[in-house]
Protein backbone atom coordinates (compact mmCIF):
# COMPACT_ATOMS: atom_id res chain seq x y z
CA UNK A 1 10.63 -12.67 26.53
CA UNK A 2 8.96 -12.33 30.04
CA UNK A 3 6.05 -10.03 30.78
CA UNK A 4 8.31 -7.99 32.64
CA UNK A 5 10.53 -7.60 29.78
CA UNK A 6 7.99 -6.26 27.89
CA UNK A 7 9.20 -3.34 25.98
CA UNK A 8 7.63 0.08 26.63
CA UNK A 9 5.47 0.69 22.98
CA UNK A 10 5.83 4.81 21.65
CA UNK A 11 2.35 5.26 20.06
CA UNK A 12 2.81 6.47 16.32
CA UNK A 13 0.89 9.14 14.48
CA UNK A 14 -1.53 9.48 11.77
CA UNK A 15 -3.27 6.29 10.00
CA UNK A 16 -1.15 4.62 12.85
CA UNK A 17 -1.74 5.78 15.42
CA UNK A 18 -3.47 3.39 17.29
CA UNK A 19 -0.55 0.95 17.77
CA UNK A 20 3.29 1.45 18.38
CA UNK A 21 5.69 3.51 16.31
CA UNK A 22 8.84 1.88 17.83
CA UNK A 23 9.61 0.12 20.96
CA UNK A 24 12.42 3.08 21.88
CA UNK A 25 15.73 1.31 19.47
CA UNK A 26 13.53 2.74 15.93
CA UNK A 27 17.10 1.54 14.00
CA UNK A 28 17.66 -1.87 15.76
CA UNK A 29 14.14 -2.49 15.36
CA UNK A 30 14.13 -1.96 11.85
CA UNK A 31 17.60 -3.85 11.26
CA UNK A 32 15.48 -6.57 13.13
CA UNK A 33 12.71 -6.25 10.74
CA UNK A 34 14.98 -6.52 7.61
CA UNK A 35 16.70 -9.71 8.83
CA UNK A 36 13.41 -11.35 9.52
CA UNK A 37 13.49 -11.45 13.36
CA UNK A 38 10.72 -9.11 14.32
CA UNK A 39 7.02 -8.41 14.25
CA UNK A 40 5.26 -5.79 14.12
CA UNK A 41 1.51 -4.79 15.89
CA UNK A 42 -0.85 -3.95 13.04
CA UNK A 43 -3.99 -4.79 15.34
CA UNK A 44 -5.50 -1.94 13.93
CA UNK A 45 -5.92 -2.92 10.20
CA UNK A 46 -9.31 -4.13 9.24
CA UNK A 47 -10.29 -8.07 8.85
CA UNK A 48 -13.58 -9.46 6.85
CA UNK A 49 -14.38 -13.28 6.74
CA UNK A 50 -16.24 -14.14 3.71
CA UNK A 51 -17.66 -17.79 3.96
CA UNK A 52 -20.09 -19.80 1.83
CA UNK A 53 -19.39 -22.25 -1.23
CA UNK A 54 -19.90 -18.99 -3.57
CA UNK A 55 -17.54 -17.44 -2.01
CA UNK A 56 -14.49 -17.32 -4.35
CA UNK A 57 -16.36 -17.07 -7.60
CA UNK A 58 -18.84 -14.26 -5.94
CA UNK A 59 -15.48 -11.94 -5.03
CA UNK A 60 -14.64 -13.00 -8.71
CA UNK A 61 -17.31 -11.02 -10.26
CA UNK A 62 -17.06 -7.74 -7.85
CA UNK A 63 -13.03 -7.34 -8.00
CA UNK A 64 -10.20 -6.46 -10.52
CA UNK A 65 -8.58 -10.27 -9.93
CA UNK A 66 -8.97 -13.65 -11.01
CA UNK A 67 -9.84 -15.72 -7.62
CA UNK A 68 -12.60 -17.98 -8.99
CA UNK A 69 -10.17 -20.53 -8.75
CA UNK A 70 -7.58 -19.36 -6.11
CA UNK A 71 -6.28 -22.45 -4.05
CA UNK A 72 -6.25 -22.75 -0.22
CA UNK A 73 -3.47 -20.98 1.01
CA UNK A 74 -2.45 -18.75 -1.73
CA UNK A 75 -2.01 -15.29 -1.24
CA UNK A 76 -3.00 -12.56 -3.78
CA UNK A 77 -4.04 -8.67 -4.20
CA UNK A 78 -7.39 -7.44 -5.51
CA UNK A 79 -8.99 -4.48 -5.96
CA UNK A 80 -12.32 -2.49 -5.31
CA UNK A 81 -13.04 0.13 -7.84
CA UNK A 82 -15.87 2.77 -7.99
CA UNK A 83 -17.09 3.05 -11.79
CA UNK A 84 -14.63 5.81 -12.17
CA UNK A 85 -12.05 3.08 -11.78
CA UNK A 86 -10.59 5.00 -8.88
CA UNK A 87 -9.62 2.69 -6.09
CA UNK A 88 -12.17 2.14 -3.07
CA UNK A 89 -10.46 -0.83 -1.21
CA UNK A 90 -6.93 -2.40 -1.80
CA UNK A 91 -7.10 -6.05 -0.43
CA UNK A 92 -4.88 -8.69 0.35
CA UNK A 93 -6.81 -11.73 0.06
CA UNK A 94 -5.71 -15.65 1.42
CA UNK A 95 -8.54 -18.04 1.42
CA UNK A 96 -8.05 -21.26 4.36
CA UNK A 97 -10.51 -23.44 2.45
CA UNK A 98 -13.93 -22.35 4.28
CA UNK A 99 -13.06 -18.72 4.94
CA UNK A 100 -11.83 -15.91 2.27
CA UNK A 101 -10.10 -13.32 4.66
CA UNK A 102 -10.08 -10.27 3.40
CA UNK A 103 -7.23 -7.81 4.91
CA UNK A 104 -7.64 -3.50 4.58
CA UNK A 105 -6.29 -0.40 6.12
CA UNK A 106 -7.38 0.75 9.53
CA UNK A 107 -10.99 1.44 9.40
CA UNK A 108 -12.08 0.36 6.05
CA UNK A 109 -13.60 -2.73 6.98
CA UNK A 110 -16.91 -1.49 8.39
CA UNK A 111 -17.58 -0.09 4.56
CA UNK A 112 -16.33 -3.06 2.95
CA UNK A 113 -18.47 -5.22 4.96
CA UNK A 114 -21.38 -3.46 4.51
CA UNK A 115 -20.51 -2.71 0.76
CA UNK A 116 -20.33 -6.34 0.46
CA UNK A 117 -23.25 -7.43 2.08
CA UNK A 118 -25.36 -5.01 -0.02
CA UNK A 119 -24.30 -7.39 -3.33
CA UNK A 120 -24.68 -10.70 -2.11
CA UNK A 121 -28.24 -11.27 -3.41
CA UNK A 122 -28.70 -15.20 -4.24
CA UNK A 123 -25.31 -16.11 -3.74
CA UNK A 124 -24.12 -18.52 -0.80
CA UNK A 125 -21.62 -16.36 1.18
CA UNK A 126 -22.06 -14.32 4.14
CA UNK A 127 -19.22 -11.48 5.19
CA UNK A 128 -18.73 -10.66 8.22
CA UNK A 129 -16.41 -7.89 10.09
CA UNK A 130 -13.81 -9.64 12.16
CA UNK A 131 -11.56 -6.90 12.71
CA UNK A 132 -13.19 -7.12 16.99
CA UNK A 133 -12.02 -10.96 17.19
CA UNK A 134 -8.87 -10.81 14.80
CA UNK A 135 -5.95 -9.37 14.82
CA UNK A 136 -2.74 -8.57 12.03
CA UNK A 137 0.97 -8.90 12.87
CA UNK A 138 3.52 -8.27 10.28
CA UNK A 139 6.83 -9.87 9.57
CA UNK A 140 9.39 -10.09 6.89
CA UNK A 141 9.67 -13.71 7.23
CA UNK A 142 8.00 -16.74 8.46
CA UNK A 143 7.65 -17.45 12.36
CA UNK A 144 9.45 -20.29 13.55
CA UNK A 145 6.57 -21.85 16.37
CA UNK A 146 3.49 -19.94 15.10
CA UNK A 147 0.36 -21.91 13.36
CA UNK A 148 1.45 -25.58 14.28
CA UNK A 149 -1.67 -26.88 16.56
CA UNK A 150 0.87 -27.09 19.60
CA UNK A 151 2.32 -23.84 18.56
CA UNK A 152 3.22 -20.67 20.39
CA UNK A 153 0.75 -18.79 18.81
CA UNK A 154 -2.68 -19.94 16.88
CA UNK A 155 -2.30 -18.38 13.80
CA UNK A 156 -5.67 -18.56 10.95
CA UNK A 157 -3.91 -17.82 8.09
CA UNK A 158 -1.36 -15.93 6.73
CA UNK A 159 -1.09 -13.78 3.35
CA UNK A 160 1.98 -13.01 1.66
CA UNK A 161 2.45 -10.13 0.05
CA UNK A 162 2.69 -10.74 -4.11
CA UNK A 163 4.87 -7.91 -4.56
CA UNK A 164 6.56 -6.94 -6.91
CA UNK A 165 6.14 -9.96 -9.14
CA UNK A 166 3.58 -9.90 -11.88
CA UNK A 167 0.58 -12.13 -11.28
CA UNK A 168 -0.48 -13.99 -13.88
CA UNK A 169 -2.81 -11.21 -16.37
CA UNK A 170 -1.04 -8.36 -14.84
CA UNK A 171 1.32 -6.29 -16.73
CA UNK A 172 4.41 -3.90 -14.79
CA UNK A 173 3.87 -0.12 -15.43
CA UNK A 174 7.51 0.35 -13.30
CA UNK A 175 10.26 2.11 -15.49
CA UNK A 176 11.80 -1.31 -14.41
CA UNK A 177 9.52 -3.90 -15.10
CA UNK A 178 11.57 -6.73 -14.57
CA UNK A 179 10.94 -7.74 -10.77
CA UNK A 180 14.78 -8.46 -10.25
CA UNK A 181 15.07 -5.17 -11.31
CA UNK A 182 12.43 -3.63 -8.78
CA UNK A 183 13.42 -1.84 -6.07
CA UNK A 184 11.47 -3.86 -4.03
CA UNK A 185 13.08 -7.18 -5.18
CA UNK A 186 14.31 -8.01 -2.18
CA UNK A 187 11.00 -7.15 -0.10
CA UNK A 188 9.58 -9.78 1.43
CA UNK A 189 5.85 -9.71 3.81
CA UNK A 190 3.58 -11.04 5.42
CA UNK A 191 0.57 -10.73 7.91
CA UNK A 192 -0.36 -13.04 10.13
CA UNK A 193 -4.26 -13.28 11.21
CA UNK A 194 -4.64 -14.45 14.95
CA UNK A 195 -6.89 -14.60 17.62
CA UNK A 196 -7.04 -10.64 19.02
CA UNK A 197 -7.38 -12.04 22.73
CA UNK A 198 -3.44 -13.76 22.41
CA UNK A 199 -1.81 -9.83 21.33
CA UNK A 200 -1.53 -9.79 25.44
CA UNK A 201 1.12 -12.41 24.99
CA UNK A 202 2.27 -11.39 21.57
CA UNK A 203 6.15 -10.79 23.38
CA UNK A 204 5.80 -14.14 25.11
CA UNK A 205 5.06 -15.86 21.95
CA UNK A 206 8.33 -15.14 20.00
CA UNK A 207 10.66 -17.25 19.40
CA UNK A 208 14.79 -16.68 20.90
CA UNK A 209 16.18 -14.04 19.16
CA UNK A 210 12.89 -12.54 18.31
CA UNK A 211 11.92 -8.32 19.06
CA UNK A 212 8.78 -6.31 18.61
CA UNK A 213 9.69 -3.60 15.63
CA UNK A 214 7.28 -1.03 15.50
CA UNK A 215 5.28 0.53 12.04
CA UNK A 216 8.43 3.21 11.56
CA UNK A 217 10.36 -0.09 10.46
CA UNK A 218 7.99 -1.76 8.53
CA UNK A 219 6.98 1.91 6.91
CA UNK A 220 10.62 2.36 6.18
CA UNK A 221 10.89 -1.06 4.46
CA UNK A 222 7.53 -0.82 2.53
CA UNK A 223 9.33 2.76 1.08
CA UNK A 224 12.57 0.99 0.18
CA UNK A 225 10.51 -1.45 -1.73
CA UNK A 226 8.40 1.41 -3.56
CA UNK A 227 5.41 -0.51 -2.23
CA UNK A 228 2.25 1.62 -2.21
CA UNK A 229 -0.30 1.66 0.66
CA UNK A 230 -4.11 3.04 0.27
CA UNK A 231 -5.34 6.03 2.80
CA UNK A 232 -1.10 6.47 2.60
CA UNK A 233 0.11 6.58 -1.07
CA UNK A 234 -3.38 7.45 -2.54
CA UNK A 235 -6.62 9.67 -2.38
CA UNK A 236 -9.98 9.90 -3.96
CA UNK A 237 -8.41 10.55 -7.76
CA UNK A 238 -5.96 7.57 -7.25
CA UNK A 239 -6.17 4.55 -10.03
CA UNK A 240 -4.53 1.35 -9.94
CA UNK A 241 -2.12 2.58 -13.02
CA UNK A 242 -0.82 5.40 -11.32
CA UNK A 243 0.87 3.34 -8.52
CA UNK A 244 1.75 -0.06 -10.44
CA UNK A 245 -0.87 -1.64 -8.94
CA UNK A 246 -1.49 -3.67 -12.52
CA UNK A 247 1.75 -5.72 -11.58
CA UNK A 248 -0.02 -7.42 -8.50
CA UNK A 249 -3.93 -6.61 -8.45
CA UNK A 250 -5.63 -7.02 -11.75
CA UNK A 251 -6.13 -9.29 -14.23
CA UNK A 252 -6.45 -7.52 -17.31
CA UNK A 253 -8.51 -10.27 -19.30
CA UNK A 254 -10.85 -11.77 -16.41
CA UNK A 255 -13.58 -10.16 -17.58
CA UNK A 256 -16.19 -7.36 -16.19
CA UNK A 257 -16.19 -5.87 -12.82
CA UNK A 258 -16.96 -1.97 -11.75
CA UNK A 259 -14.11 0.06 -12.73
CA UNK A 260 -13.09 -2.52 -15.26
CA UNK A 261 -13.98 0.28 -18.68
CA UNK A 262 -11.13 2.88 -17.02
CA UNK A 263 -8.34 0.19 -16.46
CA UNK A 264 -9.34 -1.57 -19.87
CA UNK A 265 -9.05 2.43 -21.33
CA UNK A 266 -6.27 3.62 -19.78
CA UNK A 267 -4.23 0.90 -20.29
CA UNK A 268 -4.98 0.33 -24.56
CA UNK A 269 -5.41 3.89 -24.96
CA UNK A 270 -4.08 7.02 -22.81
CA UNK A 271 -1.45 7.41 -19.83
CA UNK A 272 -2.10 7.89 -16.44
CA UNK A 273 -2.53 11.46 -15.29
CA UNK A 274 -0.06 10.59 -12.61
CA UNK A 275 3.12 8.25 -11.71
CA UNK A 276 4.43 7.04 -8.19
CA UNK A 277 8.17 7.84 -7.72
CA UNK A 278 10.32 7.17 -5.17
CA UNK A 279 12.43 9.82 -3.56
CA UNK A 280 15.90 10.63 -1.70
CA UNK A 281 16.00 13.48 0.26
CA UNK A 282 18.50 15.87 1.64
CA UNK A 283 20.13 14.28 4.35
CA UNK A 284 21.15 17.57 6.22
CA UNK A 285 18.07 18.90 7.05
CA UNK A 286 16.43 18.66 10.14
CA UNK A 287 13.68 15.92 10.42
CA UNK A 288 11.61 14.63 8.05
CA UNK A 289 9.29 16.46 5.29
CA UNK A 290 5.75 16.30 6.19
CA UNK A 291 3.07 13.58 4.10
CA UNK A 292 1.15 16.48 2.11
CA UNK A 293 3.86 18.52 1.35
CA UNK A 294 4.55 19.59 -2.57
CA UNK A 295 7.25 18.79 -4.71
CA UNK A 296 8.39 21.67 -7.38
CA UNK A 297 11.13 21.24 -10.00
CA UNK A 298 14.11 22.82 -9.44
CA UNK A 299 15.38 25.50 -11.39
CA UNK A 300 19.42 25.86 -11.48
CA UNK A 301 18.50 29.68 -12.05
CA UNK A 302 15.95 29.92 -9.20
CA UNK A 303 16.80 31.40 -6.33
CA UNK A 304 14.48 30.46 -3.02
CA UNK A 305 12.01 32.85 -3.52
CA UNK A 306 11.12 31.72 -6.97
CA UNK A 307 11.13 27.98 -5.75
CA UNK A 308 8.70 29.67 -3.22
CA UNK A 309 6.10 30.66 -5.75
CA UNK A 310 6.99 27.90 -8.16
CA UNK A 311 3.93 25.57 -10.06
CA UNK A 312 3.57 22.46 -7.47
CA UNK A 313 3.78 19.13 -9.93
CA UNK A 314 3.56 16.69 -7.20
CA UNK A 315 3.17 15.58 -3.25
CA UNK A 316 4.57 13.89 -1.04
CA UNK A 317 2.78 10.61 0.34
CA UNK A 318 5.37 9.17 2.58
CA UNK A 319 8.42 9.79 4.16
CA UNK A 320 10.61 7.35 6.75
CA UNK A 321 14.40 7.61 7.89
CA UNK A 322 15.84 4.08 6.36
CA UNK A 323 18.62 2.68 8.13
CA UNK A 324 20.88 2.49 5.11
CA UNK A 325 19.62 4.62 2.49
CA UNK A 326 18.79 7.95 4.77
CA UNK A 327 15.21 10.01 4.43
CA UNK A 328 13.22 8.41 1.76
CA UNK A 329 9.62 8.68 0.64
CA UNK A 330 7.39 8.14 -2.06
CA UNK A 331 5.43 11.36 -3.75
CA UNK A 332 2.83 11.14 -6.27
CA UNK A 333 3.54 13.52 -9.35
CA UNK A 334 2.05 14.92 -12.35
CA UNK A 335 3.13 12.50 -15.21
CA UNK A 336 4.71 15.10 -17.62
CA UNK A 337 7.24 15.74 -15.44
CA UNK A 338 10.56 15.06 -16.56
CA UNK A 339 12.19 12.09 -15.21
CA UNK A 340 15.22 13.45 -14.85
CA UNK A 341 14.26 16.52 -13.19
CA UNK A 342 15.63 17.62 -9.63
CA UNK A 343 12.61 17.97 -7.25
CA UNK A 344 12.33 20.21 -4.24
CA UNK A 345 9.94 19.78 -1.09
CA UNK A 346 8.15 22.64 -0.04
CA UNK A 347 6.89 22.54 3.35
CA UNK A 348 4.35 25.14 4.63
CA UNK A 349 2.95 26.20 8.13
CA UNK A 350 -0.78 26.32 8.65
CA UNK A 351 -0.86 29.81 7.37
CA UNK A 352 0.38 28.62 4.16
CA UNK A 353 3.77 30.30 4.39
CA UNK A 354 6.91 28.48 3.61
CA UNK A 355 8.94 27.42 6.01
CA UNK A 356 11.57 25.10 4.32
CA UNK A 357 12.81 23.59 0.94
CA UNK A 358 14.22 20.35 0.79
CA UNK A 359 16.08 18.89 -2.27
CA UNK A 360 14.99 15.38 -3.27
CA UNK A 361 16.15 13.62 -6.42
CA UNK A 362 13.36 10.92 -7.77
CA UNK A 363 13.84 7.61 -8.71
CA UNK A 364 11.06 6.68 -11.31
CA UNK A 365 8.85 4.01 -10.68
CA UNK A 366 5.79 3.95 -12.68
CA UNK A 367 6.89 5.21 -16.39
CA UNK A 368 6.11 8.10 -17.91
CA UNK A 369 5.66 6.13 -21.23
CA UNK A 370 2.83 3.89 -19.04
CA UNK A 371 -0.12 2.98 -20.67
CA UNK A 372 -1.34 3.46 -24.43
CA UNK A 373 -0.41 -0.33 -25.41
CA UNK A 374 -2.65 -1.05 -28.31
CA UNK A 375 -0.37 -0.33 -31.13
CA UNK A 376 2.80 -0.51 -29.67
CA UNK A 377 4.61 -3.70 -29.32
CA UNK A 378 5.22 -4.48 -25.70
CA UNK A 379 9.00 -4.57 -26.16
CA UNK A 380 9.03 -1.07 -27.36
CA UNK A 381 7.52 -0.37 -23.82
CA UNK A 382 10.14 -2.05 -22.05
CA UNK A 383 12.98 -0.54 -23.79
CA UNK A 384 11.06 3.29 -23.23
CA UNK A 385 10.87 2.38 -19.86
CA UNK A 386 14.08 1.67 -19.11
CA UNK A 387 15.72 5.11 -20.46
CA UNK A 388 14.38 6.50 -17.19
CA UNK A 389 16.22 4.22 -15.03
C-alpha cells in the first residue's frame, strides 16, 4: 500500500482514544481482522524492558506466575496484585533472551516502572519504560515479512496471547472449562513490539492482501472470545477469580507473592463476590448501550417503570457490534444471580434519569459454583459448571 493510499484513521473514544477506531469500512475491517489479514495500531499501550540475569526469577517472586524458568520466546500472562489480591497490572509477558518485555494498558507503564524499580534492591535487573521508543500492533495471525533481519518490518518480539487454554498450575473458573468449549476457542492474538519510529510506514509494511483494522474490530473479537481487558472489564474491587483470569495468569502452587493469601482463600474456601458474563443484546435498538450502564433482572410481571426502579445486580463493561453475532458485550454481575435469568440494560442521562431499557440474555462465563474447592472433588465442579451452559 502506497503512502497515498493511506487510509484516513477515525480516532476512537475512551481508553482508546489515542489511536484509530476504524479506517471508515468498521465491518470489512473486522472480517479482515478475523481472517488474519489485518493489524491493528495499539501504539498507545504501555511497554517496560526488564533486563539483567535476575531478571526472570526476580518477576518470579513479585507476580501470580511461574516465569523463573520461562524460555526465550514463550509467551505468558501474569499478574500484579495489591495485598487485597485485587488486580494492579495485567501483563503479557515474552522474554527475547536479554530483555523481559512487559506489555499493559495505555498508561500503566509509568506506575509499573516505577513500582518495579522501587523492589529491585540487590537483584541484577534494571526496568525501564519503553513505551517512547516502542510501539504494539495487533493481529490475529502471524505476519508474513515481519521480524526476518531483511524483513519489512523489524519486529523485537512478539507475545501471543495464552488464552483461553489453561497454563500449567492454573485452573478454569468458566461454566465451560474445557477450552474447546470456550467461547473464545477459536481466538487467536498477538502483539507485535517494534521500533515506534517505523508506525510512519506501518501501511507500507504489509504484506498483499493486507488492511489496517482499527480497535472496534479487535474490541469486537476480544468480546466474542469473552476475553477480559483491565481499565475495560475491571475496577479497583476486581480479582483475578471474578474474570477467569486463574485459567491463564496464576499459578496456584508457585509459591508467595502479594495478593497470593486472597487467591489461595478464595479459591479453597469461598466464591467470588462477582462473575464475568457475556451478553447478547437487543438487536433493534438504536446504537449501542453505554460501558457503565446497569444490568437488572427482568421480571415477566414488571412493567417499565418497575424495571426503572429495579435493584441493579450488575454493569456493563463492554459493548461492540460483531459482524456475525450482532451487539455483544461483557458485564460484570453480582454472583447470586441466577444464570438463567433475563437481564435488562438500563441506561441513564447525566441527571440520572432513564432513558432506555435494553433486553440482553447472558451467556455465563465464570460459574456461579466458582471457587470453594477444598472438599469437593474437582469433577463435581465441572459437572456444576456445566448445568449453566
Amino acid at each position: 500500500m502506497s503512502a497515498d493510499a493511506r487510509p484516513t484513521p477515525i480516532l476512537g473514544s475512551g481508553i482508546d482514544a489515542p489511536v484509530a477506531a476504524h479506517y471508515g469500512q468498521p465491518h470489512a475491517e473486522q472480517r479482515a481482522l478475523e481472517q488474519g489479514t489485518a493489524v491493528v495500531d495499539l501504539s498507545h499501550r504501555g511497554v517496560v524492558g526488564v533486563t539483567g540475569p535476575d531478571r526472570l526469577s526476580w518477576l518470579h517472586v513479585l507476580t501470580s506466575q511461574d516465569v523463573a524458568s520461562l524460555r526465550p520466546g514463550v509467551s505468558t500472562e501474569m499478574l500484579f496484585l495489591d495485598l487485597r489480591g485485587r488486580l494492579e497490572y495485567d501483563v503479557a509477558l515474552v522474554d527475547d533472551g536479554a530483555t523481559a518485555w512487559l506489555i499493559v494498558e495505555p498508561g500503566l507503564n509509568t506506575g509499573l516502572t516505577e513500582w518495579l524499580n522501587s523492589m529491585r534492591f540487590a537483584s541484577r535487573v534494571e526496568v525501564t519504560d519503553r513505551t517512547d521508543d516502542i510501539a504494539v500492533i495487533g493481529s490475529t495471525a502471524e505476519v508474513p515479512g515481519w521480524g526476518a533481519s531483511d524483513g519489512a518490518l523489524s519486529v523485537h518480539a512478539v507475545w501471543e496471547d495464552p488464552w483461553p487454554a489453561i497454563a500449567p498450575g492454573g485452573f478454569p473458573y468458566s461454566a465451560a472449562p474445557d477450552p474447546e468449549d470456550h467461547p473464545g476457542a477459536d481466538w487467536s492474538w498477538r502483539l507485535y513490539l517494534v521500533g515506534r519510529a517505523e508506525l510512519g510506514r506501518l501501511s507500507e509494511a504489509l504484506p498483499q492482501g493486507w488492511r489496517l483494522a482499527g480497535t472496534l474490530s479487535s474490541e469486537a473479537l476480544r468480546i466474542a472470545a469473552a476475553r477480559p481487558r483491565q481499565l475495560v472489564d475491571t475496577d479497583e474491587r476486581s480479582i483475578p477469580h471474578e474474570l477467569d483470569l486463574l485459567r491463564t495468569a496464576v499459578h496456584l502452587t508457585k509459591g508467595c507473592y502479594k495478593g497470593q493469601e486472597t487467591v489461595a482463600r478464595v479459591h479453597n474456601l469461598g466464591h467470588p463476590p462477582r462473575r464475568l458474563v457475556q451478553l447478547m443484546l437487543d438487536g433493534s435498538m438504536h446504537g449501542l448501550p453505554e460501558p457503565g450502564s446497569e444490568l437488572v433482572v427482568r421480571d415477566p410481571d414488571a412493567d417499565e417503570a418497575a424495571l426503572a426502579g429495579a435493584r441493579s445486580v450488575g454493569t456493563v463493561t463492554s459493548v461492540a457490534h460483531h459482524h456475525e453475532m450482532g451487539p455483544i458485550g461483557l458485564a460484570i454481575l453480582k454472583r447470586t444471580v441466577d444464570p438463567e435469568a433475563e437481564l435488562v440494560v438500563r441506561q441513564k442521562d447525566a441527571e440520572g434519569a432513564v432513558t432506555e431499557l435494553v433486553a440482553a440474555s447472558q451467556q455465563v462465563l465464570v460459574s456461579p459454583d466458582a471457587g470453594n474447592i477444598v472438599g469437593r472433588p474437582q469433577g463435581d465442579f465441572l459437572r456444576g459448571a456445566r448445568r449453566h451452559l
